[in-house]
N, C-alpha and C. Protein backbone atom coordinates (compact mmCIF):
# COMPACT_ATOMS: atom_id res chain seq x y z
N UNK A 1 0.83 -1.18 0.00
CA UNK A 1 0.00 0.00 0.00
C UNK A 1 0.88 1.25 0.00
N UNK A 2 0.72 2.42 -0.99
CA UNK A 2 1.39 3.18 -0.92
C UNK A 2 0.71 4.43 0.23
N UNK A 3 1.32 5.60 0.92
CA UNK A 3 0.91 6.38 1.73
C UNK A 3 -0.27 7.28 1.27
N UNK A 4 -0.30 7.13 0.14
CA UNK A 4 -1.44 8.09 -0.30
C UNK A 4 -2.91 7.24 -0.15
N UNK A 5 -2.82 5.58 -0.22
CA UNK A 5 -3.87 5.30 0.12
C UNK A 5 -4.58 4.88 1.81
N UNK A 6 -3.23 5.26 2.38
CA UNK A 6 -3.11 5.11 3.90
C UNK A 6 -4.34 6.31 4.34
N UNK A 7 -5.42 5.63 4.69
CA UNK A 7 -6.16 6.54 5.72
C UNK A 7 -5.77 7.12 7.22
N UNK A 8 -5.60 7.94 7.44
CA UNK A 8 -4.61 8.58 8.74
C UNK A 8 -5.68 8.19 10.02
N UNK A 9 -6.80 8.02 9.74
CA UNK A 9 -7.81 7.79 10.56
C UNK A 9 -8.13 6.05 10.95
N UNK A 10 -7.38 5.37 10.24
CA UNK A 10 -7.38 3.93 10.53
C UNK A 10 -6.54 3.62 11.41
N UNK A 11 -6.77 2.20 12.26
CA UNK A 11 -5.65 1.76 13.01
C UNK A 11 -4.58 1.23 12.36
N UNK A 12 -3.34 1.57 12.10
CA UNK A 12 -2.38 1.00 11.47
C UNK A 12 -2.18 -0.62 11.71
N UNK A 13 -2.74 -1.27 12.93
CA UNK A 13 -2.75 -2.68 12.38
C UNK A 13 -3.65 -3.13 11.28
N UNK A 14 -4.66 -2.58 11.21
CA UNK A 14 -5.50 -2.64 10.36
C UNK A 14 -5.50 -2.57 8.97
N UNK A 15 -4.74 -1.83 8.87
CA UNK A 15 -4.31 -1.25 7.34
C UNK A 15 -3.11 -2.35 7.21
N UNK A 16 -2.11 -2.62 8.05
CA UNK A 16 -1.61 -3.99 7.88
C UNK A 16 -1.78 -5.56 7.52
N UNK A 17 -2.93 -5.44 8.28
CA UNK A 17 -3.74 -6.78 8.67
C UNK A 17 -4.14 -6.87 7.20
N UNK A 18 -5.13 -5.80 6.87
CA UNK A 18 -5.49 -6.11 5.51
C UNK A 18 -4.45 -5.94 4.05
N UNK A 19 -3.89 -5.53 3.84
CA UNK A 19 -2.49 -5.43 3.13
C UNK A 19 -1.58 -6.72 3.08
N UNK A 20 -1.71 -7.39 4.34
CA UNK A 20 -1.52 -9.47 4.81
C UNK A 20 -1.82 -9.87 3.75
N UNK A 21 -3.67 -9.94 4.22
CA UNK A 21 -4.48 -10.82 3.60
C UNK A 21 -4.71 -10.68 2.10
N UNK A 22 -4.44 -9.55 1.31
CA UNK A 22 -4.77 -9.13 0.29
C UNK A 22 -3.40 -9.97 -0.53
N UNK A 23 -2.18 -9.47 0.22
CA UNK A 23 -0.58 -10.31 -0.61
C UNK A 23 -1.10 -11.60 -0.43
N UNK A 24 -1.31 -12.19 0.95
CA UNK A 24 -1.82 -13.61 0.82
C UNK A 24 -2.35 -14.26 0.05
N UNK A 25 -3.81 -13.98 -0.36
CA UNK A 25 -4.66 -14.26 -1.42
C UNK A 25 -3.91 -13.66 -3.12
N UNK A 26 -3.15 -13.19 -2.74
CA UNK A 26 -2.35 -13.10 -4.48
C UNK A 26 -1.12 -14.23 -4.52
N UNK A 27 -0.44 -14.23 -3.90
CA UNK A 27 0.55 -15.51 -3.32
C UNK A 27 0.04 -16.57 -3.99
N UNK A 28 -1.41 -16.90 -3.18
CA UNK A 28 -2.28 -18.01 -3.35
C UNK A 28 -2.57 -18.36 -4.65
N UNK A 29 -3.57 -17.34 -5.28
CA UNK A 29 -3.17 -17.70 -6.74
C UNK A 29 -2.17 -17.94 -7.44
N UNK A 30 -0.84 -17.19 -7.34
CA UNK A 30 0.25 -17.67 -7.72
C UNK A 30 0.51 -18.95 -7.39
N UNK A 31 0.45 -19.42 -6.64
CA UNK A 31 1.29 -20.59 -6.24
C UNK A 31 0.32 -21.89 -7.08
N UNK A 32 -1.10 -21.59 -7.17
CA UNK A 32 -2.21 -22.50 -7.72
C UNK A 32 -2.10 -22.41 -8.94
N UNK A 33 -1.87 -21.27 -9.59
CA UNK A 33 -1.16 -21.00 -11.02
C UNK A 33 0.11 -21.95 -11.76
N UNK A 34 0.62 -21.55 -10.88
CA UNK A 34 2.41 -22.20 -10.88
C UNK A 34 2.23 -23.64 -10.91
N UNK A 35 1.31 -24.37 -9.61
CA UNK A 35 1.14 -25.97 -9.53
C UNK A 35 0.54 -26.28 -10.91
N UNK A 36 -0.71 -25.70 -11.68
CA UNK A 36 -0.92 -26.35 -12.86
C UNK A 36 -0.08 -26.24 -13.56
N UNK A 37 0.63 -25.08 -14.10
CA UNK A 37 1.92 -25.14 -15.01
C UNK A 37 3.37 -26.38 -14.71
N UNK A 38 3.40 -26.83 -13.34
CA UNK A 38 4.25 -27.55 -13.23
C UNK A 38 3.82 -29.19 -13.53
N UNK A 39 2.78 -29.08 -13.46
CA UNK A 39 1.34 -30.70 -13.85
C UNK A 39 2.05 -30.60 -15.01
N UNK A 40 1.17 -29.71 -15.37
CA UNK A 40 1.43 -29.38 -17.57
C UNK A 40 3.22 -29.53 -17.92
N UNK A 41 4.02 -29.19 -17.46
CA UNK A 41 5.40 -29.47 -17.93
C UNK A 41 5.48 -30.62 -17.30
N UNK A 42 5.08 -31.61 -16.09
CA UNK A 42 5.46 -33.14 -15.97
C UNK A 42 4.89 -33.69 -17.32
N UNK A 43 3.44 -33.45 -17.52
CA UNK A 43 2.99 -34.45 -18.49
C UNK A 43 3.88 -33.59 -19.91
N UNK A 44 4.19 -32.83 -20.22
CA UNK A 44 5.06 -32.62 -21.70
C UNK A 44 6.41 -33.32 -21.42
N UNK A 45 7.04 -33.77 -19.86
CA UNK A 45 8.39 -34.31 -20.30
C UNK A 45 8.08 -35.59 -20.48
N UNK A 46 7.15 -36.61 -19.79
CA UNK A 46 6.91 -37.66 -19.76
C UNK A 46 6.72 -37.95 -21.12
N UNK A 47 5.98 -36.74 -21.68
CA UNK A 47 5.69 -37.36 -23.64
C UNK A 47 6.95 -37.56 -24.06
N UNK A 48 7.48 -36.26 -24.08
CA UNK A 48 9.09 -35.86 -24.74
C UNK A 48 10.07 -37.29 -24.62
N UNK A 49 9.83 -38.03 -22.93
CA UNK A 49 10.82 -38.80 -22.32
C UNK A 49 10.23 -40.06 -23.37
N UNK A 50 8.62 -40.50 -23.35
CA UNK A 50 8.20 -41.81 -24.02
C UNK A 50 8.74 -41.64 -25.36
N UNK A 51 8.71 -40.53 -25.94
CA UNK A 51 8.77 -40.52 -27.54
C UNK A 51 10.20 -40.63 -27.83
N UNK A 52 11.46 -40.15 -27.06
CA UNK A 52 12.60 -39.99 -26.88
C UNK A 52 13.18 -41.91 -26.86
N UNK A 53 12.48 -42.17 -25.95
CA UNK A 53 12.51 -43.46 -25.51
C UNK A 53 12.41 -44.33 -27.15
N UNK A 54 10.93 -44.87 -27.84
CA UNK A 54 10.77 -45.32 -28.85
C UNK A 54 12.00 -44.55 -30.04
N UNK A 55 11.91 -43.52 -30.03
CA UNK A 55 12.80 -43.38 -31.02
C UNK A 55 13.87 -43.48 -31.62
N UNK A 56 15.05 -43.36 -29.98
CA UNK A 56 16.12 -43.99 -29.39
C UNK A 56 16.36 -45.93 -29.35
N UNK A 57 14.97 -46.36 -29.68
CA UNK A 57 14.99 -48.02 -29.66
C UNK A 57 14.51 -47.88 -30.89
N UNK A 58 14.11 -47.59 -31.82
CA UNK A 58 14.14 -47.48 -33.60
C UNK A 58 15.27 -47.42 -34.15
N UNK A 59 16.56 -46.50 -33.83
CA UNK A 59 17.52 -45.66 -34.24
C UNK A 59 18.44 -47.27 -33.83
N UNK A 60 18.38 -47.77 -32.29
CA UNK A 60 19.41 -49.12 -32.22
C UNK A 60 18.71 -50.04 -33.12
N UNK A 61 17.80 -50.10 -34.03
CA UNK A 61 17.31 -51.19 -34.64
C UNK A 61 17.91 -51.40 -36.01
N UNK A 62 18.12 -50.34 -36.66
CA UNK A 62 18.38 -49.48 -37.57
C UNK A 62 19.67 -49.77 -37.48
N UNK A 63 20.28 -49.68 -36.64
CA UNK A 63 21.82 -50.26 -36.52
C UNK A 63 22.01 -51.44 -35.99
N UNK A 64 21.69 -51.56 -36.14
CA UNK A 64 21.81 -53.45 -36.01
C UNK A 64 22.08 -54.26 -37.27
């Protein structure tokens, strides 16, 4: 919170307290944000790793 939106007439825990809860609840989304993006990059390496896998056992076949 910058001072200009500081009411001089509030209790400064108050204006704290809520300034907490407000970063908190943005945190929160972040972090719930972040967990699906990290889901979504397990399941793209697991493809990357299966397809890596078959292709890598094509390529020794091929040389054989």
């Amino acid at each position: 919170m910058t001072e200009a939106n500081v009411d001089p007439l509030a209790p400064t825990a108050d204006l704290r307290r809520q300034a907490y809860q407000q970063e908190a609840a943005s945190l929160e989304q972040t972090a719930q944000r972040l967990a699906l993006q990290i889901e979504a990059l397990h399941r793209d390496l697991a493809a990357v790793t299966g397809r890596h896998q078959w292709v890598s056992g094509e390529l020794a076949k091929l040389n054989d």
